[in-house]
N, C-alpha and C. Protein backbone atom coordinates (compact mmCIF):
# COMPACT_ATOMS: atom_id res chain seq x y z
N UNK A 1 -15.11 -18.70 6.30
CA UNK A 1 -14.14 -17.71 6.69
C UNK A 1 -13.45 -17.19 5.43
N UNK A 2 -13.47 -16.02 5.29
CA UNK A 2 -13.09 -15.27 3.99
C UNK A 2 -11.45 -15.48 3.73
N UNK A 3 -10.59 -14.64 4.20
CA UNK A 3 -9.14 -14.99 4.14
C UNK A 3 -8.39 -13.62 3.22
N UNK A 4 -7.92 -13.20 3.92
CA UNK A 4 -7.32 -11.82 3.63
C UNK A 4 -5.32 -11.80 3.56
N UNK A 5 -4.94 -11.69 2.72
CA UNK A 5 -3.47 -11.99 2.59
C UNK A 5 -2.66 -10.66 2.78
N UNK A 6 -2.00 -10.21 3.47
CA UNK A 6 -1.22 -9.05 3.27
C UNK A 6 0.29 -9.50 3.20
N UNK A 7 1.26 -8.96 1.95
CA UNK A 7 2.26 -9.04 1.45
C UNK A 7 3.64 -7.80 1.61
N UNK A 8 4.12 -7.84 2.53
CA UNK A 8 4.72 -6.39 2.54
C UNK A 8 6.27 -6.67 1.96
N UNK A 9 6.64 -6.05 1.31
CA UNK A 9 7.98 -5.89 0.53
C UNK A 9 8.83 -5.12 0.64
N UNK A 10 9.84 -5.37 1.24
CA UNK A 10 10.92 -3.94 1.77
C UNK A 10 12.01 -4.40 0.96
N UNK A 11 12.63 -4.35 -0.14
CA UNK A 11 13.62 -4.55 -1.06
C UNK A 11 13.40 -5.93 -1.20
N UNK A 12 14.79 -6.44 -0.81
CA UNK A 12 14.28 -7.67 -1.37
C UNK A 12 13.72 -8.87 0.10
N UNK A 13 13.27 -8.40 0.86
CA UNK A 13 12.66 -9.13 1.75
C UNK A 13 11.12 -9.08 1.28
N UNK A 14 10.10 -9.96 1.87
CA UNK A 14 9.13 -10.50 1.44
C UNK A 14 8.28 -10.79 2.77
N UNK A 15 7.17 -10.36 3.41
CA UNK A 15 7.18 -10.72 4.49
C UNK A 15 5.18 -10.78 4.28
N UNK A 16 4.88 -12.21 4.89
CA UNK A 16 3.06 -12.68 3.74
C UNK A 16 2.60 -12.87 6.09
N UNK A 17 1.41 -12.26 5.68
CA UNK A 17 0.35 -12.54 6.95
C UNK A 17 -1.10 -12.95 6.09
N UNK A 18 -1.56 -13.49 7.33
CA UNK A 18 -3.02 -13.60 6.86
C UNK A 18 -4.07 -13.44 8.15
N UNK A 19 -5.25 -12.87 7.37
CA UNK A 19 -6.43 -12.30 8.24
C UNK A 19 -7.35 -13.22 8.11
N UNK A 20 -8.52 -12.98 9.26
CA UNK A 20 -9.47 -13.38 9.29
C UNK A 20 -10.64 -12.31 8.50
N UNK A 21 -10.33 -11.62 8.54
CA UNK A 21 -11.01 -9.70 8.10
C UNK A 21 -10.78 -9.19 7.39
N UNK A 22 -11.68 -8.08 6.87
CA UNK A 22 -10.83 -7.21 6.11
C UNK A 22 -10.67 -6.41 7.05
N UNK A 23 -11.32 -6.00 8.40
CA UNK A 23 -10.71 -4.67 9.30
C UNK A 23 -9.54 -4.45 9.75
N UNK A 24 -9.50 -6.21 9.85
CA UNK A 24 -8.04 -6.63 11.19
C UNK A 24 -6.85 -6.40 9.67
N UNK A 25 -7.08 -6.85 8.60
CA UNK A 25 -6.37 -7.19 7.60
C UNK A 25 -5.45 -5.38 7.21
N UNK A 26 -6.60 -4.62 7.22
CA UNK A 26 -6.28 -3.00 7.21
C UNK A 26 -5.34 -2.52 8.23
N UNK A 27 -6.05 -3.07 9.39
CA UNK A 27 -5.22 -2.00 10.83
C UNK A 27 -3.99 -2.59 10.39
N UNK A 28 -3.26 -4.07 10.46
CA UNK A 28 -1.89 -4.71 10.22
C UNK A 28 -1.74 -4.02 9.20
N UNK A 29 -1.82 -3.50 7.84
CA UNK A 29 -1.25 -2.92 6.50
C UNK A 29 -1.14 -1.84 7.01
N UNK A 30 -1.88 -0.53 7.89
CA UNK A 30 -1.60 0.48 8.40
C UNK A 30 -0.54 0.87 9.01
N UNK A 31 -0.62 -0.25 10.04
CA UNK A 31 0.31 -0.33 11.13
C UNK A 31 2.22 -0.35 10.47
N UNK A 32 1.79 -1.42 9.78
CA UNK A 32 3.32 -1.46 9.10
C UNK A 32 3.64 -0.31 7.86
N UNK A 33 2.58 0.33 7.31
CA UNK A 33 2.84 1.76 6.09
C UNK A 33 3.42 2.51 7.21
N UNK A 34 2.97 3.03 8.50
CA UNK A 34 3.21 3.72 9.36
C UNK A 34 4.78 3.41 9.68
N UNK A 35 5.07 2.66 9.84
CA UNK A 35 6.13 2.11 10.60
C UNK A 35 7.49 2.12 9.29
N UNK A 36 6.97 2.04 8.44
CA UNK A 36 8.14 1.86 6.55
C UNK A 36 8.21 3.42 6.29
N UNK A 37 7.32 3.94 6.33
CA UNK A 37 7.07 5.66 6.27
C UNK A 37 8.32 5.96 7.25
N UNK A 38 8.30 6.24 8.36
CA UNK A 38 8.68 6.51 9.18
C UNK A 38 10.25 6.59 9.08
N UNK A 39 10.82 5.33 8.36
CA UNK A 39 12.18 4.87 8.26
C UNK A 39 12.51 4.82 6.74
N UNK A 40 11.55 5.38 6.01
CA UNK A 40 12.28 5.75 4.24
C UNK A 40 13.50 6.77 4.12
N UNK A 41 14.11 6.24 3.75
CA UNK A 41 15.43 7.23 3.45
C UNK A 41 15.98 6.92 2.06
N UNK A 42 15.35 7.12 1.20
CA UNK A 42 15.75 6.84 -0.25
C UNK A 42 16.55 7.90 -0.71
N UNK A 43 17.53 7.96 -1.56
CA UNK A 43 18.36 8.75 -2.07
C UNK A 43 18.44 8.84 -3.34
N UNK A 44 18.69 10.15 -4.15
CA UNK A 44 18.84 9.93 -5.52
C UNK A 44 19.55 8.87 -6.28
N UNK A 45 19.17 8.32 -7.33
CA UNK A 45 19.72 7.55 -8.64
C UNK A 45 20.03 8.22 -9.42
N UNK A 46 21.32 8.14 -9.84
CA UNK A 46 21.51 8.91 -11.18
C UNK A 46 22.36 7.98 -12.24
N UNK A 47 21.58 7.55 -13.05
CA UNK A 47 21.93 6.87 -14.05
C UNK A 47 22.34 7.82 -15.14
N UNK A 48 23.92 7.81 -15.03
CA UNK A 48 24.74 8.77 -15.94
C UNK A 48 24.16 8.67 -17.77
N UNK A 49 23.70 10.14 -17.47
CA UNK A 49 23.38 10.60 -18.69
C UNK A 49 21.97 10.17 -19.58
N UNK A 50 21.57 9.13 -18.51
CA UNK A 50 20.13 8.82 -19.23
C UNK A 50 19.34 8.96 -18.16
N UNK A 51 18.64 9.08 -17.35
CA UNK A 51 17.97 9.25 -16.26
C UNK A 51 17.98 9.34 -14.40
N UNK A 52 17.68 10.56 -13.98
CA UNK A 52 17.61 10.44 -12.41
C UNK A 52 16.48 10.01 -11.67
N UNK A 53 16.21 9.30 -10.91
CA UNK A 53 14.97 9.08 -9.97
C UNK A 53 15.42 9.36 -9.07
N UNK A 54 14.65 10.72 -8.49
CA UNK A 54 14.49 11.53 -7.00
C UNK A 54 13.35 10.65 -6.07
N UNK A 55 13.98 10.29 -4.34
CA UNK A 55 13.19 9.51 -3.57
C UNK A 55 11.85 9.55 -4.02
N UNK A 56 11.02 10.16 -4.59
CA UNK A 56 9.53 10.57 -4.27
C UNK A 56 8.92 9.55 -6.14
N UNK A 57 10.29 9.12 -6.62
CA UNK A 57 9.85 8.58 -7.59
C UNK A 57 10.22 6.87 -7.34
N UNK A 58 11.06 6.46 -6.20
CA UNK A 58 11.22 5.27 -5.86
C UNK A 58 10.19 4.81 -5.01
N UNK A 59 9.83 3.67 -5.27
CA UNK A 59 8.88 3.00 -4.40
C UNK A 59 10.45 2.35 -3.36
N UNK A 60 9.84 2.29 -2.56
CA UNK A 60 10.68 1.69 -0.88
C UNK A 60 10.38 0.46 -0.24
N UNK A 61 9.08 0.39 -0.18
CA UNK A 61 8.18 -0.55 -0.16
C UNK A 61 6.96 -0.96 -0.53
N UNK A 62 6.42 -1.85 -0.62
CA UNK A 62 4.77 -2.21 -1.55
C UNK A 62 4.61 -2.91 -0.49
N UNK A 63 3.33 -2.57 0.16
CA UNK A 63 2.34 -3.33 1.00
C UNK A 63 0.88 -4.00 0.05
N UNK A 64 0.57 -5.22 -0.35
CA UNK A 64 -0.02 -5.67 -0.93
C UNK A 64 -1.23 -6.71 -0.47
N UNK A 65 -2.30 -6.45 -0.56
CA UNK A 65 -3.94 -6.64 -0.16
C UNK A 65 -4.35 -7.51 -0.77
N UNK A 66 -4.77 -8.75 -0.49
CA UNK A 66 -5.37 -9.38 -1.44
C UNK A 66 -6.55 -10.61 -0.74
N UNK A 67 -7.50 -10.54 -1.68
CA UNK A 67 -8.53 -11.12 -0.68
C UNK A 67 -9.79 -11.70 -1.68
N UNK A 68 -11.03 -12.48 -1.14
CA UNK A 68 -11.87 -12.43 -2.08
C UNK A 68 -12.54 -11.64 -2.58
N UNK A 69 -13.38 -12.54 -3.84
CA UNK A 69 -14.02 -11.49 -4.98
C UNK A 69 -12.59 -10.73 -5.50
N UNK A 70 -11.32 -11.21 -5.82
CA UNK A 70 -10.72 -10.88 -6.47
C UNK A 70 -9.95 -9.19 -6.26
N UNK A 71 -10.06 -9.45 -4.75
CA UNK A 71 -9.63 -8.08 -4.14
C UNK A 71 -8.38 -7.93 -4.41
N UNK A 72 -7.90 -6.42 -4.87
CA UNK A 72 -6.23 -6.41 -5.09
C UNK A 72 -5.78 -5.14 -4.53
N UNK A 73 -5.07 -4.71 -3.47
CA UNK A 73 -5.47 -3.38 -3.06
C UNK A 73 -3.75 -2.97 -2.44
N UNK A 74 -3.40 -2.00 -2.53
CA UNK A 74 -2.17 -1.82 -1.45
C UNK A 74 -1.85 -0.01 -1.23
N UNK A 75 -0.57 0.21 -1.01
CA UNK A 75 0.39 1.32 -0.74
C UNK A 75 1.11 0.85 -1.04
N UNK A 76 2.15 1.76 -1.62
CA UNK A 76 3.25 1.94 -1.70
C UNK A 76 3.95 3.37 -0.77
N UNK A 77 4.94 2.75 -0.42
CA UNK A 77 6.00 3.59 0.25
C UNK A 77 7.09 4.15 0.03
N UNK A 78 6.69 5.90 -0.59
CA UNK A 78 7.84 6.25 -1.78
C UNK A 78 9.30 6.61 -0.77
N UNK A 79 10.37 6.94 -1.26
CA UNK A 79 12.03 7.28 -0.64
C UNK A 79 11.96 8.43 0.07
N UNK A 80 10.78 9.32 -0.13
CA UNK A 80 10.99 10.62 0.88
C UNK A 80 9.97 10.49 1.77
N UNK A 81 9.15 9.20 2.03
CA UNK A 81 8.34 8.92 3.12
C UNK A 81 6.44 9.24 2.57
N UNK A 82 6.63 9.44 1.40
CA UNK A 82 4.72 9.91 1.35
C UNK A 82 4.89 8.17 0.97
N UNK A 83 3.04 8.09 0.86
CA UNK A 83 2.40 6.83 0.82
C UNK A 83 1.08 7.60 -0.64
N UNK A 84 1.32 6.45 -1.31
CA UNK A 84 0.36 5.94 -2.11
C UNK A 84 -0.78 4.87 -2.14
N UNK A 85 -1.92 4.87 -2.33
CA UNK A 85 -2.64 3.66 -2.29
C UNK A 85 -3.23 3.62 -3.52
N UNK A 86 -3.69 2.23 -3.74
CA UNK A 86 -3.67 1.54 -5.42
C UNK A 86 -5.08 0.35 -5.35
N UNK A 87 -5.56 0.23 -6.07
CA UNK A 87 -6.24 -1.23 -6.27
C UNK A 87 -6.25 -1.37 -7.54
N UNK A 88 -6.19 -3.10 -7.78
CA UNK A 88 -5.43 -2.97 -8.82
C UNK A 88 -4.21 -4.01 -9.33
N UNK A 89 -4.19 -5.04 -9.70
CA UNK A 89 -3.32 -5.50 -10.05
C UNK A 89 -2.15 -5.22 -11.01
N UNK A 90 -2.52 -5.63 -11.85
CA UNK A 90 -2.02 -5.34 -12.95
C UNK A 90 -1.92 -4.21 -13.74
N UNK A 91 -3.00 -3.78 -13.66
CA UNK A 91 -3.26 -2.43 -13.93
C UNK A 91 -3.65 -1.43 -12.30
N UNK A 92 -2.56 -1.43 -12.21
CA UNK A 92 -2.97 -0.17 -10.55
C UNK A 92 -3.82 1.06 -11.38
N UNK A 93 -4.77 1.11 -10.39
CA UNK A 93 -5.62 2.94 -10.08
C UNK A 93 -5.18 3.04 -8.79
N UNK A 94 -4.32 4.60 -8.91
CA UNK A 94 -4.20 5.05 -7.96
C UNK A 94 -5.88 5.69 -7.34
N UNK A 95 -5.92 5.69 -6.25
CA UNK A 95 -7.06 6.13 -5.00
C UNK A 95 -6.74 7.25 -5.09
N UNK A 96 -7.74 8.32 -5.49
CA UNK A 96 -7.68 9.98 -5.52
C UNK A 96 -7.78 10.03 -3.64
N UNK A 97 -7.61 11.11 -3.57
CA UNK A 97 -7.53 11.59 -2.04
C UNK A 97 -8.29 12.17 -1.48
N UNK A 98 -8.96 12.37 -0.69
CA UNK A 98 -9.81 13.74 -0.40
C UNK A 98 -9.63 14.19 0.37
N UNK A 99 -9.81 15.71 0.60
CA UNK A 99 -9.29 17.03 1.52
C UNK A 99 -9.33 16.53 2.79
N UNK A 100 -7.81 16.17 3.50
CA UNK A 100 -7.69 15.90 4.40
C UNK A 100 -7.82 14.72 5.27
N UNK A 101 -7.38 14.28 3.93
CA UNK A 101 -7.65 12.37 3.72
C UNK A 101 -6.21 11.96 3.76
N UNK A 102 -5.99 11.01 4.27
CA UNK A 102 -4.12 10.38 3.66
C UNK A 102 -4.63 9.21 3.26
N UNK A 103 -3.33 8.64 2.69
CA UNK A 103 -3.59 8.09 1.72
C UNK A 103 -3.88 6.30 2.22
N UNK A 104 -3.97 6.13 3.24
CA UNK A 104 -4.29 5.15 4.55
C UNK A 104 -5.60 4.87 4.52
N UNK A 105 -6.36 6.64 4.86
CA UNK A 105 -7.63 6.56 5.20
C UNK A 105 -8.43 6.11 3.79
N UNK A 106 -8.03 7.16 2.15
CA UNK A 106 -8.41 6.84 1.21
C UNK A 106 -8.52 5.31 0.97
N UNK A 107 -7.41 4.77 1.25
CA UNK A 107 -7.54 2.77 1.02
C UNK A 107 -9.01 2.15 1.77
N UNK A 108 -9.11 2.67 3.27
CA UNK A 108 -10.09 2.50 3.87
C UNK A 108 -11.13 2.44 3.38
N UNK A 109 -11.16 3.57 2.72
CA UNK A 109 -13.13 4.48 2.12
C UNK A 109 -13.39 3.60 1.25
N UNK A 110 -12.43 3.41 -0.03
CA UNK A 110 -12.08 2.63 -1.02
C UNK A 110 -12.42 1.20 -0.75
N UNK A 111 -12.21 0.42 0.18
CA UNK A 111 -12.04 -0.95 0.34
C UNK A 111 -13.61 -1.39 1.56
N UNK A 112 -14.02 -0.32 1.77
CA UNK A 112 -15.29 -0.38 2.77
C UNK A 112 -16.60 -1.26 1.96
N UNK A 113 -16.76 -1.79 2.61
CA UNK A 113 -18.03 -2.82 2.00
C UNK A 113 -19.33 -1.39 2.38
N UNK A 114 -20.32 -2.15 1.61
CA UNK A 114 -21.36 -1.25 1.08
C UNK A 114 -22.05 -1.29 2.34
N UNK A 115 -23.46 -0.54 3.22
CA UNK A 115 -23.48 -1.22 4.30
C UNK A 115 -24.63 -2.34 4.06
N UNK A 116 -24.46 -3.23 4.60
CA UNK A 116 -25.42 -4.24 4.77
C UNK A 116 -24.59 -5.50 4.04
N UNK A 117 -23.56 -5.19 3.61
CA UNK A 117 -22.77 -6.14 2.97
C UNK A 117 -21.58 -6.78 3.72
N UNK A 118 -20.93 -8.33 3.93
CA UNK A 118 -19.81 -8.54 5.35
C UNK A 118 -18.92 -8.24 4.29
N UNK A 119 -17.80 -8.25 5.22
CA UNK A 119 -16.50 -8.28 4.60
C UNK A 119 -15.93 -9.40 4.60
């Protein structure tokens, strides 16, 4: 049985599940981007005289993927509600998008085993 960890982070709460899958492991990371999206309300920072971060530059929350073969995969959930997806530890690559893709489905395409290969 493989073992799939999902890590979701809403400030300073911390909240760890685990899968049997990577499918089941996705729909739960979906389910909850959907649900953090939904309720982002980030507001400007303005750090007098040296820098502002506008919502769309705060992360809100990090939903975090992790699994075998050294899988590292997530979203982030910026202050004005868009979603990012990443694989990637240490060094995140953001997941380019494609026309009419969000950034949910991109993690999907991204994280899809080859066919003939389990998850």
């Amino acid at each position: 049985m493989a073992g799939y960890r999902l890590k979701v982070r809403v400030g300073p709460r911390v909240e760890r599940t685990r899968h049997d899958d990577l499918d089941a492991a996705l729909r739960d990371l979906e389910a909850r981007a959907v649900e953090l999206q939904s309720s982002a309300r980030g507001r400007p920072v303005d750090l007098k005289l040296v820098r502002r971060f506008d919502p769309v530059q705060q992360v809100t929350a990090r939903l975090e993927l992790a699994g075998p073969r050294r899988l590292r995969a997530g979203v982030d959930v910026r202050g004005d509600g868009s979603v990012e997806s990443w694989t990637g530890s240490l060094r995140r690559r953001l997941i380019e998008q494609r026309r009419g893709e969000s950034a949910l489905d991109a993690l999907r395409r991204e994280l899809a085993p080859a066919p003939g290969q389990r998850s």
